[in-house]
N, C-alpha and C. Protein backbone atom coordinates (compact mmCIF):
# COMPACT_ATOMS: atom_id res chain seq x y z
N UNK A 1 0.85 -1.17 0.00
CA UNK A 1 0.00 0.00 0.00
C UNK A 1 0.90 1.24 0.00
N UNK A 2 0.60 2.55 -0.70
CA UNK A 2 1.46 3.37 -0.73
C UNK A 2 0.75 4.39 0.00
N UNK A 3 1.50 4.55 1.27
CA UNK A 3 1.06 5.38 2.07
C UNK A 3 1.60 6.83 2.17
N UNK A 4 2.68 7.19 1.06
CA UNK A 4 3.12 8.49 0.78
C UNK A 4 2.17 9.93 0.75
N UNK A 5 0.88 9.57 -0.34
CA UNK A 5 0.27 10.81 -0.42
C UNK A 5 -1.42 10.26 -0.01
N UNK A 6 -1.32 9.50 0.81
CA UNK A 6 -2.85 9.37 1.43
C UNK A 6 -3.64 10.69 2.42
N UNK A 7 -4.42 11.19 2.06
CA UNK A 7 -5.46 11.91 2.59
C UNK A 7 -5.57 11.29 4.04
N UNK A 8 -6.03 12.96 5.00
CA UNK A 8 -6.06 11.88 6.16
C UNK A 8 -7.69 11.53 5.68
N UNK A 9 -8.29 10.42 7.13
CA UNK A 9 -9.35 9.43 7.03
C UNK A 9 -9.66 9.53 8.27
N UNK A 10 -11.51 9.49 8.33
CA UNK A 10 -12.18 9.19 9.17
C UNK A 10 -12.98 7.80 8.83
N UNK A 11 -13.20 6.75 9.60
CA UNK A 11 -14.09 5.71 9.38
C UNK A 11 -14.20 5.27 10.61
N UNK A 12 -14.64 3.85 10.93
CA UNK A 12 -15.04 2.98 12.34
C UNK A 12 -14.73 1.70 11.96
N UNK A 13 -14.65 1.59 13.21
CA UNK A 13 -13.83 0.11 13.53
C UNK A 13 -14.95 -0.83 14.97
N UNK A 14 -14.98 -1.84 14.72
CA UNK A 14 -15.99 -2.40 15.75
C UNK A 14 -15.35 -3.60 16.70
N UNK A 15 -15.35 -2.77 18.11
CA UNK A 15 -14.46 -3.36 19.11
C UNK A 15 -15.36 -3.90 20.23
N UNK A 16 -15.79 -5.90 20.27
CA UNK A 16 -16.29 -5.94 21.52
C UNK A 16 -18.00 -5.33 21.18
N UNK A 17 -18.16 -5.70 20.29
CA UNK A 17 -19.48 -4.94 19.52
C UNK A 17 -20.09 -3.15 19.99
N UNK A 18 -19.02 -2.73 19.89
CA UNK A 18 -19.23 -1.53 20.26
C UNK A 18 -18.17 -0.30 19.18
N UNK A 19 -19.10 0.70 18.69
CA UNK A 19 -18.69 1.18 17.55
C UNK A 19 -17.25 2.26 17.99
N UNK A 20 -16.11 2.24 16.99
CA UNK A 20 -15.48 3.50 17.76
C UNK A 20 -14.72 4.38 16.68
N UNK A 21 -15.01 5.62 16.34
CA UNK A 21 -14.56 6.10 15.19
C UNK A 21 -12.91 6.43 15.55
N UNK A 22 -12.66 6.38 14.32
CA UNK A 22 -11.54 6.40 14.09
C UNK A 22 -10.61 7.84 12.74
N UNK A 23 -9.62 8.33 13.52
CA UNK A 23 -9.67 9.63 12.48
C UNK A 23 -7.72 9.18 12.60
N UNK A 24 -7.46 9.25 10.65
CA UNK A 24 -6.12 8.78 10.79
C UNK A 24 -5.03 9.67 9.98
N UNK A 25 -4.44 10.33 10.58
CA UNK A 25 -3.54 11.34 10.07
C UNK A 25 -1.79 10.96 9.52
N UNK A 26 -1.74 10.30 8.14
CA UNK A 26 -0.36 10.21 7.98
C UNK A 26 0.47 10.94 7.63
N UNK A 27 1.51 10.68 8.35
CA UNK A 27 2.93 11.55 8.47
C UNK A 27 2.21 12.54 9.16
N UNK A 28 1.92 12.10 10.37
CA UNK A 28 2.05 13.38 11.67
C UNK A 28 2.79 13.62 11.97
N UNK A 29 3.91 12.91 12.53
CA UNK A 29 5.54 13.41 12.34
C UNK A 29 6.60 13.15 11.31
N UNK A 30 7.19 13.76 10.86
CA UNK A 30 7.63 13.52 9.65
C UNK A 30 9.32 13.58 9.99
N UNK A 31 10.25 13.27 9.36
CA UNK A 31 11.39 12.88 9.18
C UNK A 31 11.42 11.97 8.51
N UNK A 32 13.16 11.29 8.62
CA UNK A 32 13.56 10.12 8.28
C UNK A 32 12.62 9.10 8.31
N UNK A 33 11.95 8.74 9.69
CA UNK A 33 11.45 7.61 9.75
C UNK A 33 9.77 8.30 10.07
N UNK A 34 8.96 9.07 9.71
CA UNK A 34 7.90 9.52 9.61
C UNK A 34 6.97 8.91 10.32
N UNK A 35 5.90 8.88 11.20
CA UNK A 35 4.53 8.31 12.14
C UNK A 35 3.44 8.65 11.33
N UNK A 36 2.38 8.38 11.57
CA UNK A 36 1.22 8.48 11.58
C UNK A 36 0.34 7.97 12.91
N UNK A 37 -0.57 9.70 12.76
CA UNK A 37 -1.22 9.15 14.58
C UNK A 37 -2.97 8.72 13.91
N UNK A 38 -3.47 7.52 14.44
CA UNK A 38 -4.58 7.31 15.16
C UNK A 38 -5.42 7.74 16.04
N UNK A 39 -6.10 8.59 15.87
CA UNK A 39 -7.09 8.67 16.92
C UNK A 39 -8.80 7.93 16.88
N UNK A 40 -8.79 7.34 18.35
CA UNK A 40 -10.30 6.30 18.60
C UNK A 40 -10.58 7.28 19.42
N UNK A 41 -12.02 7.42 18.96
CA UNK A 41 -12.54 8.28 19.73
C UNK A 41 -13.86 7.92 19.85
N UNK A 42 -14.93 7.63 20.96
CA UNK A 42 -16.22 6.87 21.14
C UNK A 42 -16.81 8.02 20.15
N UNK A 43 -18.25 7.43 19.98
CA UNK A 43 -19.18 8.09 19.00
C UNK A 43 -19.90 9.07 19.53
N UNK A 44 -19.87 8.69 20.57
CA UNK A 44 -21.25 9.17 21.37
C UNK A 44 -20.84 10.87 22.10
N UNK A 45 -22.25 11.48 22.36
CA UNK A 45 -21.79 13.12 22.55
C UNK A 45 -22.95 13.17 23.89
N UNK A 46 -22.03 13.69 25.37
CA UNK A 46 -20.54 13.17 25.58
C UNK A 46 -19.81 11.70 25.17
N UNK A 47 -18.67 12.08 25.32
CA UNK A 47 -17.79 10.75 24.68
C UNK A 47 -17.86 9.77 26.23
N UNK A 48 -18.16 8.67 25.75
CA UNK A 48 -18.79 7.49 27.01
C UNK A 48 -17.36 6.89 26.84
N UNK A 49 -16.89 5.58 27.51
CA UNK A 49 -15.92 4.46 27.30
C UNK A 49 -16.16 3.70 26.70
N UNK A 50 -15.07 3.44 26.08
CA UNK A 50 -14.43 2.38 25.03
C UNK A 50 -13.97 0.86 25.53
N UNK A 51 -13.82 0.04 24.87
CA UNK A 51 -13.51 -1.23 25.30
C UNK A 51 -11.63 -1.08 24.83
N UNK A 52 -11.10 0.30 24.45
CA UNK A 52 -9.62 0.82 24.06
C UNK A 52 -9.33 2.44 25.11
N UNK A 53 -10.45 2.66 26.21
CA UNK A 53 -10.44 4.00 26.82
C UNK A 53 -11.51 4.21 27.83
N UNK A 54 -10.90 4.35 29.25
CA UNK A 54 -11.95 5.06 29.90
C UNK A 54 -12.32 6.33 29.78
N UNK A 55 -11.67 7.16 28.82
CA UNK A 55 -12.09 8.05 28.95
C UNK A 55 -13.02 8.54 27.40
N UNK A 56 -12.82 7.37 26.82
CA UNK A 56 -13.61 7.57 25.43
C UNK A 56 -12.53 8.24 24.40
N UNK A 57 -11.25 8.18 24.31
CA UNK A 57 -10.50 8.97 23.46
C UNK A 57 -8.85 8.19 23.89
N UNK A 58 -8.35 7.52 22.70
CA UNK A 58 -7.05 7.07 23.30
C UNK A 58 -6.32 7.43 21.21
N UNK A 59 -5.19 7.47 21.52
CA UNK A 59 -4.41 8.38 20.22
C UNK A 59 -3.17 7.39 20.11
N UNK A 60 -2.77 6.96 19.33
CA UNK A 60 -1.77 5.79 19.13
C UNK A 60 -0.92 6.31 17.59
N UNK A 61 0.47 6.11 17.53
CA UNK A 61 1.27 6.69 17.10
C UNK A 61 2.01 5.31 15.97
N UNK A 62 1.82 5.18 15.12
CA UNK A 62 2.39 3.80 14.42
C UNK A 62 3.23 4.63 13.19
N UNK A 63 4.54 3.80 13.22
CA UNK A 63 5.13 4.22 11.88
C UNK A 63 4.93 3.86 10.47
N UNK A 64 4.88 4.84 9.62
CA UNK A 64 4.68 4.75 8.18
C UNK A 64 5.26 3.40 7.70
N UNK A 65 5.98 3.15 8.00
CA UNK A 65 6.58 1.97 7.51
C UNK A 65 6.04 0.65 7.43
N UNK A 66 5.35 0.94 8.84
CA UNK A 66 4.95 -0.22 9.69
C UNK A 66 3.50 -0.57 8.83
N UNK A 67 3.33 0.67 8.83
CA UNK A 67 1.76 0.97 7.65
C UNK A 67 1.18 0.41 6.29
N UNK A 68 2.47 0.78 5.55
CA UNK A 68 2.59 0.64 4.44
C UNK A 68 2.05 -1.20 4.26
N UNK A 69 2.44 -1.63 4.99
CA UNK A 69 3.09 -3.03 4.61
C UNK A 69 1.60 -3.62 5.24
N UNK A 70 0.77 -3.14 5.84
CA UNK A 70 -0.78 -3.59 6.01
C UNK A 70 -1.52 -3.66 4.92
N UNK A 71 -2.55 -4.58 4.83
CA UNK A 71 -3.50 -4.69 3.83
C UNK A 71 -4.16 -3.71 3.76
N UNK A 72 -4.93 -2.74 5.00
CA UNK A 72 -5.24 -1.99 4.72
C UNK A 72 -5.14 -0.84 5.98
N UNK A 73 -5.65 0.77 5.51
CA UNK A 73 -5.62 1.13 7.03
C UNK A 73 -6.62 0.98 7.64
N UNK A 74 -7.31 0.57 7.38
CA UNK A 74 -8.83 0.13 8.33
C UNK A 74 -8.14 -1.28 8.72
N UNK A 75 -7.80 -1.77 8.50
CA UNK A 75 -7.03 -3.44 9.14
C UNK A 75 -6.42 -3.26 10.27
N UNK A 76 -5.50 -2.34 9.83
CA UNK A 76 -4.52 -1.91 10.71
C UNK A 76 -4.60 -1.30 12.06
N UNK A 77 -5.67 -0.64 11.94
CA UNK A 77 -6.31 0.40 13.39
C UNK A 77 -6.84 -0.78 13.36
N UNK A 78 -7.74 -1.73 12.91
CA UNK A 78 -8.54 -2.63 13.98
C UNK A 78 -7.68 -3.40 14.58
N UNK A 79 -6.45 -4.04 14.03
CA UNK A 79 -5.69 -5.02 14.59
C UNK A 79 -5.00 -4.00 16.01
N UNK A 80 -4.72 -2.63 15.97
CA UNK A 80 -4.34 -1.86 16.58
C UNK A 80 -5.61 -1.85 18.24
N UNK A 81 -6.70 -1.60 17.42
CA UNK A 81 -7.77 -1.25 18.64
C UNK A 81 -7.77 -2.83 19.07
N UNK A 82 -7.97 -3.87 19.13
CA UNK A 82 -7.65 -5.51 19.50
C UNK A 82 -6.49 -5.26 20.25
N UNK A 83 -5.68 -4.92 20.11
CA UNK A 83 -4.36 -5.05 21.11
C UNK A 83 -4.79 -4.30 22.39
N UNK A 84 -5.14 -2.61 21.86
CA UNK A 84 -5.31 -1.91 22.83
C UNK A 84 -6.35 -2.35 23.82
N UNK A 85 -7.49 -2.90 23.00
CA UNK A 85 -8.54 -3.56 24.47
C UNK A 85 -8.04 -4.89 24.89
N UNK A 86 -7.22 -5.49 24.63
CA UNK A 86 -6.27 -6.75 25.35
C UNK A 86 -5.75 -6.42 26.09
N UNK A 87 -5.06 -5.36 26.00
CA UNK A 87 -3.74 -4.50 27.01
C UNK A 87 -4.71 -4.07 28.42
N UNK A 88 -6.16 -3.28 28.14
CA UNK A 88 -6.85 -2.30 28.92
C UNK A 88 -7.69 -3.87 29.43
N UNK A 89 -7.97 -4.71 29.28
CA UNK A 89 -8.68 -6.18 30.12
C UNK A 89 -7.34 -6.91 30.79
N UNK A 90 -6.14 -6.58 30.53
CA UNK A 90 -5.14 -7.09 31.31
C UNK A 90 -5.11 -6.62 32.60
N UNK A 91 -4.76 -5.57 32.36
CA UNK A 91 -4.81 -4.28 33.79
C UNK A 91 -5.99 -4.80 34.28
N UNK A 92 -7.08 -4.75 34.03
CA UNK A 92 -8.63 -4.70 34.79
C UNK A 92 -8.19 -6.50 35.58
N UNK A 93 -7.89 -7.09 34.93
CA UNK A 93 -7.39 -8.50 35.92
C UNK A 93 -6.76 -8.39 36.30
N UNK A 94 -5.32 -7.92 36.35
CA UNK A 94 -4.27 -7.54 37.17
C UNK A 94 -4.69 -7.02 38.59
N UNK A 95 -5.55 -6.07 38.54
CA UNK A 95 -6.15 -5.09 39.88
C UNK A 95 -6.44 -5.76 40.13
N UNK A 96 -7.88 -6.43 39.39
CA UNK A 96 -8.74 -7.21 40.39
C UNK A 96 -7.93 -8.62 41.04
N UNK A 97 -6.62 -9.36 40.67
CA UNK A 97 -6.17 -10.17 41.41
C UNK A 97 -5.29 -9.40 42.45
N UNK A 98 -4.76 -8.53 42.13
CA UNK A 98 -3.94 -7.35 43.40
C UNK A 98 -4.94 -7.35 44.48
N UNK A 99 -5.72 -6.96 44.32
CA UNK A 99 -6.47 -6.33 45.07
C UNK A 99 -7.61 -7.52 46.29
N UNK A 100 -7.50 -9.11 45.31
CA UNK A 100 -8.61 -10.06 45.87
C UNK A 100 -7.55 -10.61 47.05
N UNK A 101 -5.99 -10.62 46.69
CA UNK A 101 -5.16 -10.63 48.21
C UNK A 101 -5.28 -10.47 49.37
């Protein structure tokens, strides 16, 4: 995929059956090795929680490189938002076994 002169993008991604838009800006930082940021942001007005955010808004930073080489960028943020709500149900068991001590 040639991610050189892509427009940024808004679309949704469905996490945990719960909708979460998604707005994707490439080459937010630019140099040598260039990023592109992600932002998930809940739908809803006020912004409720995410199964990727308690606070309804989490922003993730992936390199162009890393990008390119995805099937797509809608793939990519979903495989992205899957990690992030794996990571955010880790913690939530972590406490709750800290804490059942």
């Amino acid at each position: 995929m040639n991610t050189a002169s892509q427009p940024e993008s808004v679309f949704t991604v469905t996490i945990d059956a719960e909708e979460i838009r998604v707005r994707y800006r490439p080459n937010y930082i630019g140099g040598i090795d260039p990023y592109a940021i992600f932002e998930f942001v809940s739908p809803h007005d006020p912004r409720r929680r995410t199964p990727i955010s308690e606070s309804g808004y989490r922003s993730f930073f992936a390199p162009m490189q890393e990008i390119s080489v995805a099937p797509s960028i809608e793939k990519y943020a979903c495989m992205v938002a899957l990690v992030l709500a794996a990571e955010i149900a880790f913690s939530a068991r972590a406490v709750r076994l800290s804490t059942a001590r």
